[in-house]
Protein backbone atom coordinates (compact mmCIF):
# COMPACT_ATOMS: atom_id res chain seq x y z
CA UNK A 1 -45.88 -115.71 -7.89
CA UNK A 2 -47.99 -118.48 -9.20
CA UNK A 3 -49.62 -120.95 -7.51
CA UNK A 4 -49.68 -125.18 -8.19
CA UNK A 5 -52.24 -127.00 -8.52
CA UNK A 6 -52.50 -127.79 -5.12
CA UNK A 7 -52.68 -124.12 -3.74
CA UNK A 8 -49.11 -123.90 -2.38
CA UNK A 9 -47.01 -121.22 -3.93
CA UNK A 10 -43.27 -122.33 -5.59
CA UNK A 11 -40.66 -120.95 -3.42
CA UNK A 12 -36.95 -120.54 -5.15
CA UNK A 13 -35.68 -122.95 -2.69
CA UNK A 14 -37.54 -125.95 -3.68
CA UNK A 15 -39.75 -125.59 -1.06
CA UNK A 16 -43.22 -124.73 -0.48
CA UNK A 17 -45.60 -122.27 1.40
CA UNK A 18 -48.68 -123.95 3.18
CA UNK A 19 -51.76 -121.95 2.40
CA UNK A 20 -54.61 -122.92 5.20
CA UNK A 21 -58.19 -121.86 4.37
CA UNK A 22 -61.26 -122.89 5.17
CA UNK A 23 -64.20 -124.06 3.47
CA UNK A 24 -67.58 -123.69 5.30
CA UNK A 25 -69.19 -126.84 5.70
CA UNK A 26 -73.58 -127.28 5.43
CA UNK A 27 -75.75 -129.03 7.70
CA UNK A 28 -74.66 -128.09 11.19
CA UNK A 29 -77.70 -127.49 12.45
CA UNK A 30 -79.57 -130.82 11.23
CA UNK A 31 -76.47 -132.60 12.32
CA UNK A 32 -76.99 -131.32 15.80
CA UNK A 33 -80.25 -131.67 15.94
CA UNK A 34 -79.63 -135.41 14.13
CA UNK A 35 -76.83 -136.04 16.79
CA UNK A 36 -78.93 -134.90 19.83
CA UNK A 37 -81.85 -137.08 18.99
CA UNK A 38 -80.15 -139.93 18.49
CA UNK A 39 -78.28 -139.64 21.53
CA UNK A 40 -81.48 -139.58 23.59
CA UNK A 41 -82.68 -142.35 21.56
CA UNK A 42 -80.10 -144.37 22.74
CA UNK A 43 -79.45 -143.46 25.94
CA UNK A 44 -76.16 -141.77 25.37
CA UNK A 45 -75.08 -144.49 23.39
CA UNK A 46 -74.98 -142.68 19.34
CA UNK A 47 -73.02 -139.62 21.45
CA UNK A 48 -69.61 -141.12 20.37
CA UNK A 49 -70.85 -141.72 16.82
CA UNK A 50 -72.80 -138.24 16.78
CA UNK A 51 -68.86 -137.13 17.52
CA UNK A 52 -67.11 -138.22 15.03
CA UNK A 53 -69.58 -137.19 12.42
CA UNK A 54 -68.91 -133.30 13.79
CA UNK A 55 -65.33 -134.28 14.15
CA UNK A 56 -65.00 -135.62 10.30
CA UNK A 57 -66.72 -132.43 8.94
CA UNK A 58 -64.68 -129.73 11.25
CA UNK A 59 -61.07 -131.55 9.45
CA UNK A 60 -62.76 -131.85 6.17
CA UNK A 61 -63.54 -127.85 6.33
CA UNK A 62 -59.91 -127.55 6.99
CA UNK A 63 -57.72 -127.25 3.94
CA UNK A 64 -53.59 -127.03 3.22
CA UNK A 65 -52.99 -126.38 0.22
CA UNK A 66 -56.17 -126.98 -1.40
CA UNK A 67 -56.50 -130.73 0.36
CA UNK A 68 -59.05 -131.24 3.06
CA UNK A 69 -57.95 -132.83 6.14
CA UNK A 70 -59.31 -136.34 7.29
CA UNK A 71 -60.13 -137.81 10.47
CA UNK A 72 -60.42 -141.56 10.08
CA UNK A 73 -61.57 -141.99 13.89
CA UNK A 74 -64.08 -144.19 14.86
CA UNK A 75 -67.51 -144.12 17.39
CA UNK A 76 -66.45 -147.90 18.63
CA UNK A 77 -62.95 -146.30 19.49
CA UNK A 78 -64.16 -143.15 21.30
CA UNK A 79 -66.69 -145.88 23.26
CA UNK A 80 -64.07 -148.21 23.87
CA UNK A 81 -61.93 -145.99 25.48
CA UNK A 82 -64.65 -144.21 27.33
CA UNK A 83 -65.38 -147.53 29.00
CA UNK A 84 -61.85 -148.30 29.80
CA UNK A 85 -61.32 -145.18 31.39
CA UNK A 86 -64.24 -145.15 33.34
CA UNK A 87 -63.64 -148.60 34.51
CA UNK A 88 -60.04 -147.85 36.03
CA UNK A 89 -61.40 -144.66 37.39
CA UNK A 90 -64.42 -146.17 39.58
CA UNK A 91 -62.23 -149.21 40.37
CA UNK A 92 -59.06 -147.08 41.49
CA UNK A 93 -61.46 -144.39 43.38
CA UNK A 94 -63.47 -147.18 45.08
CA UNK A 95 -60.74 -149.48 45.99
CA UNK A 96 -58.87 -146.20 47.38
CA UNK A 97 -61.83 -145.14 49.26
CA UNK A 98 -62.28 -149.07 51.37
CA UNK A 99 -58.85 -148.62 51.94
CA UNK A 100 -58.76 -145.45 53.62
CA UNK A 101 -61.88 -145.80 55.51
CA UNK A 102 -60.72 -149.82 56.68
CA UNK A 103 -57.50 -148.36 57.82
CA UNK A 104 -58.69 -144.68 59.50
CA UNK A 105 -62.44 -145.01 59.36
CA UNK A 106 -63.85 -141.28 59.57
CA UNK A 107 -60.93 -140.13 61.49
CA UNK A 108 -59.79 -136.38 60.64
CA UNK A 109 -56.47 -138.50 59.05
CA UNK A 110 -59.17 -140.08 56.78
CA UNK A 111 -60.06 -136.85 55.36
CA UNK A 112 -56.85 -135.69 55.00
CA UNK A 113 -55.95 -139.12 52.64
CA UNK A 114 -58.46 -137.71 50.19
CA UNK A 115 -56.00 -135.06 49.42
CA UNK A 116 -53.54 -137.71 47.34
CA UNK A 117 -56.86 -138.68 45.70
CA UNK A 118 -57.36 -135.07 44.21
CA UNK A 119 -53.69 -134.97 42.82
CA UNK A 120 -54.06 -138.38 41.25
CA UNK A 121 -56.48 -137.19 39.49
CA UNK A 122 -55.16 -133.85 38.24
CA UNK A 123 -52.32 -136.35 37.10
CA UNK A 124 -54.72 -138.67 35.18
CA UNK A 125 -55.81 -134.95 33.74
CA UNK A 126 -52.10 -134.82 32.35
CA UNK A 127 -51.97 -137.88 30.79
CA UNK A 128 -55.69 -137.51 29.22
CA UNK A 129 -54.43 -134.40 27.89
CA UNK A 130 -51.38 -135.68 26.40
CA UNK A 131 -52.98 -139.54 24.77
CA UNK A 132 -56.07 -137.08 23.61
CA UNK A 133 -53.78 -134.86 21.34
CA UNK A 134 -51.71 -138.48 20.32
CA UNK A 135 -54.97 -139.81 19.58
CA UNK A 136 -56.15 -136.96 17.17
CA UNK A 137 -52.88 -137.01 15.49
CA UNK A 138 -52.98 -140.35 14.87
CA UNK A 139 -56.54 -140.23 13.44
CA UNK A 140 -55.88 -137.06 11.44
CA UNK A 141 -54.43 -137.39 7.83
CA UNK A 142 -53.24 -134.81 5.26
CA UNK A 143 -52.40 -136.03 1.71
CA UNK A 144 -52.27 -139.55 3.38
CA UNK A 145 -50.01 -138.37 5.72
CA UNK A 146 -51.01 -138.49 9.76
CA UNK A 147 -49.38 -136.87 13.22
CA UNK A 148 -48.45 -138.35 16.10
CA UNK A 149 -46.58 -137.80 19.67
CA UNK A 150 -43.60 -138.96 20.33
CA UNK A 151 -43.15 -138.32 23.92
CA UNK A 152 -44.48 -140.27 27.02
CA UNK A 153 -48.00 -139.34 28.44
CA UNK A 154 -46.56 -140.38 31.60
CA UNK A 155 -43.78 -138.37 32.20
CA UNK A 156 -45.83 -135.41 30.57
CA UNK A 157 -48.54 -135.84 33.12
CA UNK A 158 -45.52 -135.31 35.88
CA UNK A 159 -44.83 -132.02 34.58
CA UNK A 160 -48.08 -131.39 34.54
CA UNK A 161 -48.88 -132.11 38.33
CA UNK A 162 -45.84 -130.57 39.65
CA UNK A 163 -46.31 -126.71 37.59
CA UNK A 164 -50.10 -127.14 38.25
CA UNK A 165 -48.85 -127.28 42.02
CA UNK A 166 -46.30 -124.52 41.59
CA UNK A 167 -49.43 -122.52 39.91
CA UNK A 168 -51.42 -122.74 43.02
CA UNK A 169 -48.13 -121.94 45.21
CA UNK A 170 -47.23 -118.93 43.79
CA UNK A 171 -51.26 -117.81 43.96
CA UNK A 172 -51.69 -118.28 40.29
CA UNK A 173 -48.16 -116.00 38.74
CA UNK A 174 -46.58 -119.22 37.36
CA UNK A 175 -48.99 -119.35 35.21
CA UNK A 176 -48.03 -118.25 32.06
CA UNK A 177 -44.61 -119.61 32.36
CA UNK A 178 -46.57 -123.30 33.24
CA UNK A 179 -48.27 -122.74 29.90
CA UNK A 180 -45.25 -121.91 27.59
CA UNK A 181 -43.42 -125.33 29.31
CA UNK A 182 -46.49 -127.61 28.52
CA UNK A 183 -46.83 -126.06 25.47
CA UNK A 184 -43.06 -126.23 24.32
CA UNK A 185 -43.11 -130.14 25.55
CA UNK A 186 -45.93 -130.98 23.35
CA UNK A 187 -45.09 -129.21 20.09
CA UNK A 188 -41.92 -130.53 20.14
CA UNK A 189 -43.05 -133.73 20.50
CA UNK A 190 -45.37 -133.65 18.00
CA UNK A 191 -44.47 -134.84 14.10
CA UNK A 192 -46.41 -134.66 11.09
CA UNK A 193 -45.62 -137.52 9.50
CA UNK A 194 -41.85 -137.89 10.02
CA UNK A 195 -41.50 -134.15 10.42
CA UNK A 196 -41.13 -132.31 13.19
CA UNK A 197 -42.66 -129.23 15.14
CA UNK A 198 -40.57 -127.40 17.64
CA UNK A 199 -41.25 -124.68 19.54
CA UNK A 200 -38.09 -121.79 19.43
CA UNK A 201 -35.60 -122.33 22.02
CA UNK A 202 -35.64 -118.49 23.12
CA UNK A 203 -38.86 -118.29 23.06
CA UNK A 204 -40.02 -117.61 27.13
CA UNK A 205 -42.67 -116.71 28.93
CA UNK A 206 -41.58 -112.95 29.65
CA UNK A 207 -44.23 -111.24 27.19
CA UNK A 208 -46.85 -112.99 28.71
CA UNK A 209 -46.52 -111.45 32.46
CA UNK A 210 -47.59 -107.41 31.10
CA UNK A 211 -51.34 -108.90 30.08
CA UNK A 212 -51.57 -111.88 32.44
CA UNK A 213 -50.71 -109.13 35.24
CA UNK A 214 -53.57 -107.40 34.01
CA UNK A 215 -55.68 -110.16 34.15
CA UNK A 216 -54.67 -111.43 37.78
CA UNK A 217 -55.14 -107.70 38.97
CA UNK A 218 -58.60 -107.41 37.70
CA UNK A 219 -59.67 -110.82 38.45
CA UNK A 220 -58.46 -109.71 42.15
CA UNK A 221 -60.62 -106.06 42.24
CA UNK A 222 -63.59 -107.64 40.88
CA UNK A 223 -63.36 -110.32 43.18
CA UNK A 224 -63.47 -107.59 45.72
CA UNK A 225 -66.05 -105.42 44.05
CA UNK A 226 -68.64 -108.51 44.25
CA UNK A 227 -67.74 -109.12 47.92
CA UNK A 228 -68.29 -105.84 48.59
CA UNK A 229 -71.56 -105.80 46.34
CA UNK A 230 -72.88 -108.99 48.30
CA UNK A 231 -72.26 -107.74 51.77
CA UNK A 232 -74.11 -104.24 50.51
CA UNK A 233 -77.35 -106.07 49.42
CA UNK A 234 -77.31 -108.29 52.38
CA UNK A 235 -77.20 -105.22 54.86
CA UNK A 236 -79.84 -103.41 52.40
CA UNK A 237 -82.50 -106.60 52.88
CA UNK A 238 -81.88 -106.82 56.02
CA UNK A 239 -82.45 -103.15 57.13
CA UNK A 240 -85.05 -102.39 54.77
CA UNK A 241 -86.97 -106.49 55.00
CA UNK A 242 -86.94 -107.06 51.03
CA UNK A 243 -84.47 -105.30 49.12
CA UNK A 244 -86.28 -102.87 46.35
CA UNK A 245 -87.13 -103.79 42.93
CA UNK A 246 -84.74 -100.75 41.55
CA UNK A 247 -81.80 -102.12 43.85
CA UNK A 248 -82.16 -105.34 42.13
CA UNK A 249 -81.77 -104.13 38.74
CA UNK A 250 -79.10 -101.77 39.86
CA UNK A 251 -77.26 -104.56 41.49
CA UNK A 252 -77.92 -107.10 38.26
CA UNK A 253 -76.36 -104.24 35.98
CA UNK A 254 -73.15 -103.81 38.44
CA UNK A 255 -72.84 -107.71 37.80
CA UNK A 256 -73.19 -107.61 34.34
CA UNK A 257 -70.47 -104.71 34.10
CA UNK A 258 -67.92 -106.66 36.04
CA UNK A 259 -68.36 -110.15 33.96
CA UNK A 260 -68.28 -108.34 30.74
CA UNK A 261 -64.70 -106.43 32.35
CA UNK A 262 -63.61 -109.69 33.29
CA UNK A 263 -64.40 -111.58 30.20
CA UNK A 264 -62.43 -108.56 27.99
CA UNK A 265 -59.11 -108.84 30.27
CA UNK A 266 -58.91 -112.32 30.07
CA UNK A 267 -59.67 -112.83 26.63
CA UNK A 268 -57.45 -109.71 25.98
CA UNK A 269 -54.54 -112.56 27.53
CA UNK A 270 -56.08 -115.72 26.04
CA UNK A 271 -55.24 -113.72 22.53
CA UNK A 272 -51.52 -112.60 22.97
CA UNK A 273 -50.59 -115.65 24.31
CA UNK A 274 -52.06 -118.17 21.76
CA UNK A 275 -50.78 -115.02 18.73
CA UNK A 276 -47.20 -115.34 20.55
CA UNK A 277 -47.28 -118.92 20.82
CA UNK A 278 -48.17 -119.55 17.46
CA UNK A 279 -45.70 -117.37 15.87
CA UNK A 280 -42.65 -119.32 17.96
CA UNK A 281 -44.10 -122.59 16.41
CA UNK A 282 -41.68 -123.68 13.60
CA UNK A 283 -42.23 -126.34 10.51
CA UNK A 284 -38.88 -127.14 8.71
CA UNK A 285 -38.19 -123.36 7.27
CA UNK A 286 -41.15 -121.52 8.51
CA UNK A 287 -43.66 -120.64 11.30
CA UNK A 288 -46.90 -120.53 12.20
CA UNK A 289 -48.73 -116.65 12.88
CA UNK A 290 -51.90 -115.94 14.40
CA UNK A 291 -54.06 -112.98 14.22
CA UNK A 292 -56.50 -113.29 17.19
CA UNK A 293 -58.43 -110.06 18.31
CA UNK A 294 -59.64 -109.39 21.32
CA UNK A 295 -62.68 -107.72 19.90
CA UNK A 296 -63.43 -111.04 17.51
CA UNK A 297 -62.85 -113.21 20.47
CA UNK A 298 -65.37 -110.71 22.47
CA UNK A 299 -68.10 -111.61 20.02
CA UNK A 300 -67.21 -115.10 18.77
CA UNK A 301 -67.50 -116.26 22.58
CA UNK A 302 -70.64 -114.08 23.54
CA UNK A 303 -72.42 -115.56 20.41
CA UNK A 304 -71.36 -119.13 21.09
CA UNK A 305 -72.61 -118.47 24.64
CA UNK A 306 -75.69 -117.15 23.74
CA UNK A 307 -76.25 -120.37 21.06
CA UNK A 308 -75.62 -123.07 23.81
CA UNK A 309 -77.79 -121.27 25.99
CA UNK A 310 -80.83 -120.68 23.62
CA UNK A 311 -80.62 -124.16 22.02
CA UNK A 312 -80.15 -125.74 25.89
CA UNK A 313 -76.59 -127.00 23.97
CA UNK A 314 -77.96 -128.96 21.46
CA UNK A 315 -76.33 -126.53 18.95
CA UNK A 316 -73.04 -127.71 20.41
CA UNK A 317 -71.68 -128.74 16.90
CA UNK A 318 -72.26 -125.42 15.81
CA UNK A 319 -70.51 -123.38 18.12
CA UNK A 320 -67.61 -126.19 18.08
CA UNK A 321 -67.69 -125.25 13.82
CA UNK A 322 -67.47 -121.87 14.50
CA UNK A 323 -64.79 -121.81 17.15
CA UNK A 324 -62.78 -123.62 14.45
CA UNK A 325 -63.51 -121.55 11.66
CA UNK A 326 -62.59 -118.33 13.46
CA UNK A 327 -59.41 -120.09 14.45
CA UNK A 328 -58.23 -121.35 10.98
CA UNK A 329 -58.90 -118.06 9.09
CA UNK A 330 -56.91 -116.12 11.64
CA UNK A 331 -53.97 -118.66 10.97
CA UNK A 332 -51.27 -119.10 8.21
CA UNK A 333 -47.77 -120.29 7.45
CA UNK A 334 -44.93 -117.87 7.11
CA UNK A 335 -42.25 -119.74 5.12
CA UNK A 336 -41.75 -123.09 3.25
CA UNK A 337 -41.80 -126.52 3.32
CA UNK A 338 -40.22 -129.35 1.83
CA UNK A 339 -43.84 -131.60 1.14
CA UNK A 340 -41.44 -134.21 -0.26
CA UNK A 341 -39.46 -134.65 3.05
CA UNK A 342 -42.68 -135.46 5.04
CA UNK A 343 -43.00 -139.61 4.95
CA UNK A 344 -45.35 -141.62 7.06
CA UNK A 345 -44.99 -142.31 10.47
CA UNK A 346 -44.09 -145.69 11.43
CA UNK A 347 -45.28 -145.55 14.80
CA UNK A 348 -48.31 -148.24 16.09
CA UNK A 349 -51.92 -146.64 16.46
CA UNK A 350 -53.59 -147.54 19.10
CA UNK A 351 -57.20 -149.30 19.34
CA UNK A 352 -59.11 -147.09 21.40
CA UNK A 353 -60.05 -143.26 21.59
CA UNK A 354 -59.04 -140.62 24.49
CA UNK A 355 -61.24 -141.94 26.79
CA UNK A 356 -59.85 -140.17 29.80
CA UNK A 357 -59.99 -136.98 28.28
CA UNK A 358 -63.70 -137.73 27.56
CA UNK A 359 -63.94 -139.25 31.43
CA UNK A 360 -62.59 -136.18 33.09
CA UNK A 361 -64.87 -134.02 30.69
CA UNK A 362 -61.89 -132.05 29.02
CA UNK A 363 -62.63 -133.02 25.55
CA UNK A 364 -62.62 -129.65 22.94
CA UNK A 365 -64.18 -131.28 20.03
């Protein structure tokens, strides 16, 4: 079957497939060298500009159909918002604090009024989530067409708080069902222009449990193995004065062993649950698939981890490029689309960027 001229293939229907590629962008590395300079230079200052220019070249790598993706975001937006967030965060936390210590002083009912503290701000984490993603849309354009959320960050950060509570009630097995919910609530808020994503009704978190099982288990025996490690090497040192050079490397390598098991089973989870997610993800007649490995994964993190180390994270940009190459070749669109159906969003952008997401240090990109 042909192709048009803008890379999407005819379908019988009158629709059309979306083809996503990517096309590898130059530069990275003088960009993040560029980027960390100038922030230095500045005192921080260029970091919201140095952002954007990273941000504009990850979207312009991106391609549907042959057309590049935009992001029309701005450095005085991301600083803006920055500055309002952190603002209403020091002036909340103070103001909380001289209340509390007024009322109770450093009575033991003074330390336990720091626990509402704590889940204010895991709700603030909700709604920084939820206005970052908005934000993005908003500021993201595809043949002059942009995103957007339709949905409140408010009552989105409430759902948040409550399964993030039910998470640590149940000792970390709600989980994966947590993550399906969140996930179902924002992709079916979310429209690209006036079109919208949704997220399949049947779609639950069942599939997730067999890996994320394997993943709490593990997480639970290595825990124990290092305990057990620890307590061995203190008893060696202290029976023996210094513990042996041998014993160190023996005990380094045991280590090593149980972060690299660790790593595997939870990237091993990570993977089926962003392929299965992906795959329920639905645009007009078709869906989203991805093909993440855990073996790619394996080595796409441990290089990325071995960059930011090496470079003392300077080459930030670069491992945020290649986290979003590796992403976009492993996705495409099964199905077609309707490109003449998708009109502009009449919604209002807002003036500043996700500056609680950048506050609470949960920013991606």
């Amino acid at each position: 079957m042909q192709r048009g001229q803008d890379g999407a293939r005819p379908s019988s229907s009158g629709g059309a497939s979306l083809n996503i590629t990517w096309r590898e962008p130059s530069g990275f590395v003088w960009l993040s060298l560029k980027n960390a300079l100038l922030t230095i230079l500045t005192l921080g200052l260029y970091y919201f500009w140095g952002k954007v220019q990273v941000r504009r070249r990850i979207w312009h790598a991106i391609r549907i159909n042959g057309e590049p993706l935009e992001y029309t975001g701005t450095g005085r937006e991301l600083l803006l918002g920055f500055v309002i967030a952190i603002t209403i965060l020091f002036i909340g936390i103070v103001a909380y604090a001289v209340l509390v210590f007024s009322v109770f002083g450093e009575s033991v009912v003074a330390k336990l009024l720091e626990a509402p503290l704590y889940v204010m701000l895991f709700w603030l984490t909700g709604i920084a989530v939820y206005r970052a993603r908005r934000y993005r849309l908003r500021r993201t354009r595809w043949r002059g067409i942009r995103g957007t959320l339709t949905g409140s960050p408010v009552s989105f950060a409430y759902t948040w708080t409550w399964t993030g509570l039910l998470v640590v009630l149940t000792l970390g097995w709600a989980l994966p069902w947590r993550q399906v919910k969140l996930y179902r609530r924002l992709t079916n808020d979310t429209r690209i222009g006036t079109q919208a994503l949704r997220f399949d009704d049947a779609a639950t978190a069942g599939p997730l449990y067999a890996p994320f099982a394997m993943m709490w288990f593990s997480g639970f025996m290595v825990a124990l193995l290092v305990f057990g490690a620890a307590i061995s090497g203190i008893a060696l040192a202290m029976n023996a004065g210094t513990a042996k050079f041998t014993d160190v490397w023996v005990y380094g390598a045991f280590g090593l062993v149980l972060a690299l098991v660790a790593a595997g089973v939870i990237l091993h989870y990570h993977a089926v649950k962003l392929n299965y997610l992906a795959r329920h993800t639905r645009l007009q007649d078709g869906h989203f698939r991805l093909d993440l490995r855990i073996g790619d994964l394996f080595r796409l993190v441990l290089g990325n981890f071995l960059i930011l180390i090496f470079s003392l994270g300077i080459l930030l940009p670069v491992v945020q490029k290649r986290l979003a190459r590796h992403f976009v070749e492993k996705l495409e669109f099964v199905g077609t689309v309707d490109l003449d159906a998708i009109a502009q969003a009449g919604d209002n952008l807002e003036k500043t960027g996700e500056g609680f997401a950048e506050a609470l240090d949960i920013d991606a990109f």
